[in-house]
C-alpha atoms as a PDB file:
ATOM      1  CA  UNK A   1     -82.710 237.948  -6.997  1.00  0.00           C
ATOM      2  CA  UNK A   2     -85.858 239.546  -8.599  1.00  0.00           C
ATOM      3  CA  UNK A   3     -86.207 243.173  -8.376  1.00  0.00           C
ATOM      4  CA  UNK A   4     -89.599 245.205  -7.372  1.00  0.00           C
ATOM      5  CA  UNK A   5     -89.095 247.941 -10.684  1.00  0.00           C
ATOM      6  CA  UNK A   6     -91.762 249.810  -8.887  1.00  0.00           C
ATOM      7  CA  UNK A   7     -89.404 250.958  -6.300  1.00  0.00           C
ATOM      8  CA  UNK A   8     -87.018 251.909  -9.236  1.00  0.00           C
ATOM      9  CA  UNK A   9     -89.749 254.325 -10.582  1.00  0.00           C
ATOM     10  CA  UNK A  10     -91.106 255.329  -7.079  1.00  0.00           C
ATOM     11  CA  UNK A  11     -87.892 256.205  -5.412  1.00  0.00           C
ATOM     12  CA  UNK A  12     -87.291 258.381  -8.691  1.00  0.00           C
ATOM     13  CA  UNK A  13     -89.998 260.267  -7.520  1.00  0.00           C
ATOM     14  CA  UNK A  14     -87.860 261.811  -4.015  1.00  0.00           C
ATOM     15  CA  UNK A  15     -85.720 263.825  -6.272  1.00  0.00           C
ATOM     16  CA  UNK A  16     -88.866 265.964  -7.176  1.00  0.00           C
ATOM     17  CA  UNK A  17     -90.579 265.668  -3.646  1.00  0.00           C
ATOM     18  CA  UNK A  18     -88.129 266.543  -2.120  1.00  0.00           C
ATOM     19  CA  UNK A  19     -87.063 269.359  -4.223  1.00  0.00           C
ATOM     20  CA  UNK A  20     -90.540 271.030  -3.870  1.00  0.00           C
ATOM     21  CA  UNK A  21     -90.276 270.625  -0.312  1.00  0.00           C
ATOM     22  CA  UNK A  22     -86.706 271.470   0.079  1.00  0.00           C
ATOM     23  CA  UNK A  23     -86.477 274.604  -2.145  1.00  0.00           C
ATOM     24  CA  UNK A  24     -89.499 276.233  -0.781  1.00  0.00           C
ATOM     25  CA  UNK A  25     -88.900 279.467   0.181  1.00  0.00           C
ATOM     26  CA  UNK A  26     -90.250 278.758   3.467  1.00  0.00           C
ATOM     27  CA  UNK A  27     -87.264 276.129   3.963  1.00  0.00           C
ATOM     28  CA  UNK A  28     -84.114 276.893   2.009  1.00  0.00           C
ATOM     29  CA  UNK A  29     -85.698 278.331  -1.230  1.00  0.00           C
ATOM     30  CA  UNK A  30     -84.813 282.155  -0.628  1.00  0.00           C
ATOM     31  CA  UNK A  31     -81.194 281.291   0.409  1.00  0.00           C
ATOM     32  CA  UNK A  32     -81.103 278.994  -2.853  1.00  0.00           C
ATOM     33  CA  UNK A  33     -82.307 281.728  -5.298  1.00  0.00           C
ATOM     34  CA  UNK A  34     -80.159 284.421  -3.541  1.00  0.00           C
ATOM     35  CA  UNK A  35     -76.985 282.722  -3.334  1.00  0.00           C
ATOM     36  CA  UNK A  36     -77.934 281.340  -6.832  1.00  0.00           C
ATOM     37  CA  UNK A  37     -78.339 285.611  -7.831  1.00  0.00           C
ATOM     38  CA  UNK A  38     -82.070 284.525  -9.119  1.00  0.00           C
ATOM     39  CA  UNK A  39     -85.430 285.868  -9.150  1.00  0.00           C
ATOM     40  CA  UNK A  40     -88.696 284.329  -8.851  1.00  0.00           C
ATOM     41  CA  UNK A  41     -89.634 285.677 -12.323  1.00  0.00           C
ATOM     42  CA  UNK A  42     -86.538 283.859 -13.544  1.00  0.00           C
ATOM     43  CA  UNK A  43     -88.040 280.534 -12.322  1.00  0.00           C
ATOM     44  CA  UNK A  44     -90.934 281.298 -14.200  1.00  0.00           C
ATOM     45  CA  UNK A  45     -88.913 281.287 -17.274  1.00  0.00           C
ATOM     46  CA  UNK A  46     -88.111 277.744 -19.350  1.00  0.00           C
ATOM     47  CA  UNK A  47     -90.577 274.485 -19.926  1.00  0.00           C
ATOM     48  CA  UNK A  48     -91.338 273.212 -16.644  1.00  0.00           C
ATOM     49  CA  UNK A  49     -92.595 269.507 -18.383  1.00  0.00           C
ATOM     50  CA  UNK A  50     -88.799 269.331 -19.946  1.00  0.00           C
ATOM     51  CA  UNK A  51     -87.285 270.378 -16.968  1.00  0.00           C
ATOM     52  CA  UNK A  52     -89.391 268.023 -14.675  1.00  0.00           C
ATOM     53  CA  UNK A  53     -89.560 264.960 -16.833  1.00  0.00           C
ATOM     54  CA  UNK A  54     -85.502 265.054 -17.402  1.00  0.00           C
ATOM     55  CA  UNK A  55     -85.472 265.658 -14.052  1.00  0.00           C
ATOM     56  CA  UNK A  56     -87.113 262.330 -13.410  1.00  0.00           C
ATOM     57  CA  UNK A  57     -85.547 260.791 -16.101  1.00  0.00           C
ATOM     58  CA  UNK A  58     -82.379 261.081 -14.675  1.00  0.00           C
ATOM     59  CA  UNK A  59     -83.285 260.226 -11.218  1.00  0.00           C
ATOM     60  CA  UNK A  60     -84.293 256.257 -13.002  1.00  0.00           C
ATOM     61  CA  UNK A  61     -81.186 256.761 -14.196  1.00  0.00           C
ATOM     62  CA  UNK A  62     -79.463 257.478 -10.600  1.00  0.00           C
ATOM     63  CA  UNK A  63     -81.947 254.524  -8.808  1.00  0.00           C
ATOM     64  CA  UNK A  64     -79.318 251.987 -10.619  1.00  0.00           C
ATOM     65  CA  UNK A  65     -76.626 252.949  -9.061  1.00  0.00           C
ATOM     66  CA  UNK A  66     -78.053 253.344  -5.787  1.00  0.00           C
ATOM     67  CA  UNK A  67     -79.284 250.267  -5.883  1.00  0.00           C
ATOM     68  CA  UNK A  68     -76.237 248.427  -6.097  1.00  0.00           C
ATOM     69  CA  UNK A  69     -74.376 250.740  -3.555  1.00  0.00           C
ATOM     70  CA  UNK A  70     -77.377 249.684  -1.210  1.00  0.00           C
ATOM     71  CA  UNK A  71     -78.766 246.006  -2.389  1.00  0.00           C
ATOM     72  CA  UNK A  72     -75.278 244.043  -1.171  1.00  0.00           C
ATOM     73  CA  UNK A  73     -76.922 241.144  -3.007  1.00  0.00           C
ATOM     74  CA  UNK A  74     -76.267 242.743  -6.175  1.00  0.00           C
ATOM     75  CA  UNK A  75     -72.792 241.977  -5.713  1.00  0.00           C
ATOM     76  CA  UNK A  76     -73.151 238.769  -5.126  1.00  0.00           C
ATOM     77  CA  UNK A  77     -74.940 238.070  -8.678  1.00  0.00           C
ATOM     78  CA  UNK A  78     -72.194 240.213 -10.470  1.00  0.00           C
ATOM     79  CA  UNK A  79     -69.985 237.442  -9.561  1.00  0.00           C
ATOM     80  CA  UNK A  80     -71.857 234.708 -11.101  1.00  0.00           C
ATOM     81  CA  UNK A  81     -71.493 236.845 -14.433  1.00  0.00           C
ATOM     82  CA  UNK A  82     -75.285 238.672 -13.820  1.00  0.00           C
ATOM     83  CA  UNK A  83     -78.839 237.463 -14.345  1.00  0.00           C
ATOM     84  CA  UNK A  84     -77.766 235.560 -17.841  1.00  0.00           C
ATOM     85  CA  UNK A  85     -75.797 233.157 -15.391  1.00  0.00           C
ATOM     86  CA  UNK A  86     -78.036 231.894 -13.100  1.00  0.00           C
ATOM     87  CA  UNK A  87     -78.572 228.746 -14.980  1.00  0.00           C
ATOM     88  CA  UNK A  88     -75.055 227.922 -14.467  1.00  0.00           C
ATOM     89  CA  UNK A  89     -74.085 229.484 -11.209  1.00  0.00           C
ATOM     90  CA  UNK A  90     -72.720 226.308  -8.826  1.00  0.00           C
ATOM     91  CA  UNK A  91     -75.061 225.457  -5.951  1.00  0.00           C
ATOM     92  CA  UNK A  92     -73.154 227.411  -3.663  1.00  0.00           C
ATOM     93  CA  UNK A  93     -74.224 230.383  -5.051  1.00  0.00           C
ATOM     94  CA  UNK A  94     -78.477 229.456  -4.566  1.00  0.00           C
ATOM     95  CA  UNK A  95     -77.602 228.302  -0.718  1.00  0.00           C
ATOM     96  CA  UNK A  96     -75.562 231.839  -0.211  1.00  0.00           C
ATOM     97  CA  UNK A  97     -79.024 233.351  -1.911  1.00  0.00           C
ATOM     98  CA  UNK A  98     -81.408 231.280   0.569  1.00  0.00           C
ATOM     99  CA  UNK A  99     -79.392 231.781   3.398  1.00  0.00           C
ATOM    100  CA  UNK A 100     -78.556 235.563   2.609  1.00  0.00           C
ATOM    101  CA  UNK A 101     -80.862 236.829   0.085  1.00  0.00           C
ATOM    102  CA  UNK A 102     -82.739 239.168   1.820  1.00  0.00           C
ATOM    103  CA  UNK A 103     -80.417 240.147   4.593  1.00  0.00           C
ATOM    104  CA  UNK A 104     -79.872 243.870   5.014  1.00  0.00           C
ATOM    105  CA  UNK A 105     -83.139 245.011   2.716  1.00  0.00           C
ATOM    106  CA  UNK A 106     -84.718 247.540   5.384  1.00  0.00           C
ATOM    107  CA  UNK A 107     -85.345 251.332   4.637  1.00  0.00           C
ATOM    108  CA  UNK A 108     -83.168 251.542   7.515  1.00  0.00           C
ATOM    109  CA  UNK A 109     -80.104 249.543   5.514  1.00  0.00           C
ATOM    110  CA  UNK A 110     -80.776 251.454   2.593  1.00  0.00           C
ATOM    111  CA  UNK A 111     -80.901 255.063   4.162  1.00  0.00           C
ATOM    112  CA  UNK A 112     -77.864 254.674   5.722  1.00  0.00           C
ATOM    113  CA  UNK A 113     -76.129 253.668   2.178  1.00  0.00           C
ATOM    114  CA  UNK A 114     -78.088 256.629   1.101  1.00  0.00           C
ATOM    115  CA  UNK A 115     -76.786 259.036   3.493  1.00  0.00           C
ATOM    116  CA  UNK A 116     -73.238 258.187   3.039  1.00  0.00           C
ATOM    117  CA  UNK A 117     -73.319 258.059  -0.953  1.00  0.00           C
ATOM    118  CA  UNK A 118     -74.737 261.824  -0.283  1.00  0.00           C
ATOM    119  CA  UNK A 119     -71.974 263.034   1.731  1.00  0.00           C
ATOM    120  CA  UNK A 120     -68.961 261.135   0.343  1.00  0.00           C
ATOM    121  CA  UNK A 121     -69.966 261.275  -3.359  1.00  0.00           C
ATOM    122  CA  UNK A 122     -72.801 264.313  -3.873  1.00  0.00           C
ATOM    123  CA  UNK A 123     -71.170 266.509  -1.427  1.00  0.00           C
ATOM    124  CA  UNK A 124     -67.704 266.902  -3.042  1.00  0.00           C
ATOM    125  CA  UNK A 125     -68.746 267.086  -6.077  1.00  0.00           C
ATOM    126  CA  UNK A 126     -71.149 269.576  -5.673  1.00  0.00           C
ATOM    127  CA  UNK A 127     -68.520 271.407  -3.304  1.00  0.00           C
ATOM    128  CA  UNK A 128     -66.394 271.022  -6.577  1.00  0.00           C
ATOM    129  CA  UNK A 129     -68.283 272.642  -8.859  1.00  0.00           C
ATOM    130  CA  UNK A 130     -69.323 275.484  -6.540  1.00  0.00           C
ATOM    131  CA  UNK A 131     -65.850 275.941  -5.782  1.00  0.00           C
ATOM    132  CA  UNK A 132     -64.843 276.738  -9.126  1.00  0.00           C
ATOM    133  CA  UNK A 133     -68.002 278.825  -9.881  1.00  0.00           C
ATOM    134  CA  UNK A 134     -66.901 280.878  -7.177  1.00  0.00           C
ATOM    135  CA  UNK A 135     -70.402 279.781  -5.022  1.00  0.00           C
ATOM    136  CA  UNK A 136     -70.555 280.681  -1.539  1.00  0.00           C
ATOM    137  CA  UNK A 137     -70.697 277.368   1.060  1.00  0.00           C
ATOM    138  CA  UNK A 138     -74.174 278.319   2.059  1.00  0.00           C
ATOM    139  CA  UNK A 139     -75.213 277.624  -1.718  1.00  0.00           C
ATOM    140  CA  UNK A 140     -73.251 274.445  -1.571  1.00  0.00           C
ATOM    141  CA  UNK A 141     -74.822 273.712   1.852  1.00  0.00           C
ATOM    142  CA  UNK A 142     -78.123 273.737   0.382  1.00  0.00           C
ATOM    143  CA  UNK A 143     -77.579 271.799  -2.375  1.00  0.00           C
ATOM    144  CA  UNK A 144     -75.626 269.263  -0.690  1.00  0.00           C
ATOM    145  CA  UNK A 145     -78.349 269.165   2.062  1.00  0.00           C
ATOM    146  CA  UNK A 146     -80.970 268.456  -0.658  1.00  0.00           C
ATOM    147  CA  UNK A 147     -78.952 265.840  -2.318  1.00  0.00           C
ATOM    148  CA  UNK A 148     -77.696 264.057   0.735  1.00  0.00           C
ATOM    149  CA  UNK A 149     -81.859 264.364   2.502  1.00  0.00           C
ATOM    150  CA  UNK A 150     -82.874 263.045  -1.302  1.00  0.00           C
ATOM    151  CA  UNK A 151     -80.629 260.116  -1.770  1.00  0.00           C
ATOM    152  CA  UNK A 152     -81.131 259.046   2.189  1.00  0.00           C
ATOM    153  CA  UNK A 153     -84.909 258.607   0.894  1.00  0.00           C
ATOM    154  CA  UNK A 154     -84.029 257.205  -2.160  1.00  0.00           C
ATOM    155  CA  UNK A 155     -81.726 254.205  -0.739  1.00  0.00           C
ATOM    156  CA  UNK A 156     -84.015 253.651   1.864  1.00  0.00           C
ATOM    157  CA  UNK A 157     -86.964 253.008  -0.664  1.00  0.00           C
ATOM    158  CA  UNK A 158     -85.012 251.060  -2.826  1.00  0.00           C
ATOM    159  CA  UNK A 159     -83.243 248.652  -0.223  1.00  0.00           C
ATOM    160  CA  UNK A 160     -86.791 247.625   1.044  1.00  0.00           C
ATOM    161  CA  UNK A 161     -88.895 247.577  -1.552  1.00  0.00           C
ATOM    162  CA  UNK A 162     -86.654 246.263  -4.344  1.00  0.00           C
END
């Protein structure tokens, strides 16, 4: 199973499209920075190429895991031991591949694995956190929305392009 590492790096991207999108303050930005208590001068504040470049450094670093909560061919390689074993892997395993190896790789496929990774993993724990910072739901809301719209993208990008 060879993987398309464009997509990785591409689908990295949504986290930053979509946040300039999302947190507008013609779409959810003025709720954000309200229920967040900031100002506009305090986004002005910090060094926007460190912020943005972590940000997209840890978005590569999220692609991995959504790919293998949305590539179900990943799983089947982890049980031949990885990419080091495909020398060895029994012929079962390369007829399973022919036969399988590209079911399931649509945007469509992948969106849906990206939705539901958003609401049953980035919701909670954002709902969590806010919880405990004593956030109101509306600032969870928009997070959550962001992250669950973001990852949708995201596993839908990586499922059929990777």
């Amino acid at each position: 199973m060879e993987m398309n590492f464009i997509a990785f790096f591409a689908s990295a991207l949504t986290t930053l499209v979509t946040g300039f999108i999302w947190y507008n303050p013609k779409v959810f930005g003025t709720i954000w920075m309200r229920e967040a208590r900031i100002t506009q001068d305090d986004l002005k504040k910090g060094n926007m190429l460190k912020i943005f470049g972590l940000t997209y450094i840890f978005s590569l670093m999220m692609t991995i895991i959504v790919s293998a909560l949305t590539i179900h061919q990943s799983g089947a390689l982890g049980m031949i031991g990885g990419p080091p074993m495909l020398e060895s892997a029994k012929p079962s395993f390369a007829a399973f591949m022919a036969d399988y190896g590209t079911a399931y790789r649509t945007f469509k496929h992948g969106s849906l694995h990206g939705f539901l990774t958003g609401v049953f993993f980035a919701f909670p724990m954002l709902a969590i956190n806010g919880l405990f910072e004593r956030k109101s739901w509306k600032y969870i809301f928009v997070h959550a929305g962001y992250w669950i719209l973001t990852l949708t993208i995201m596993g839908g990008i990586i499922c059929a392009w990777a």
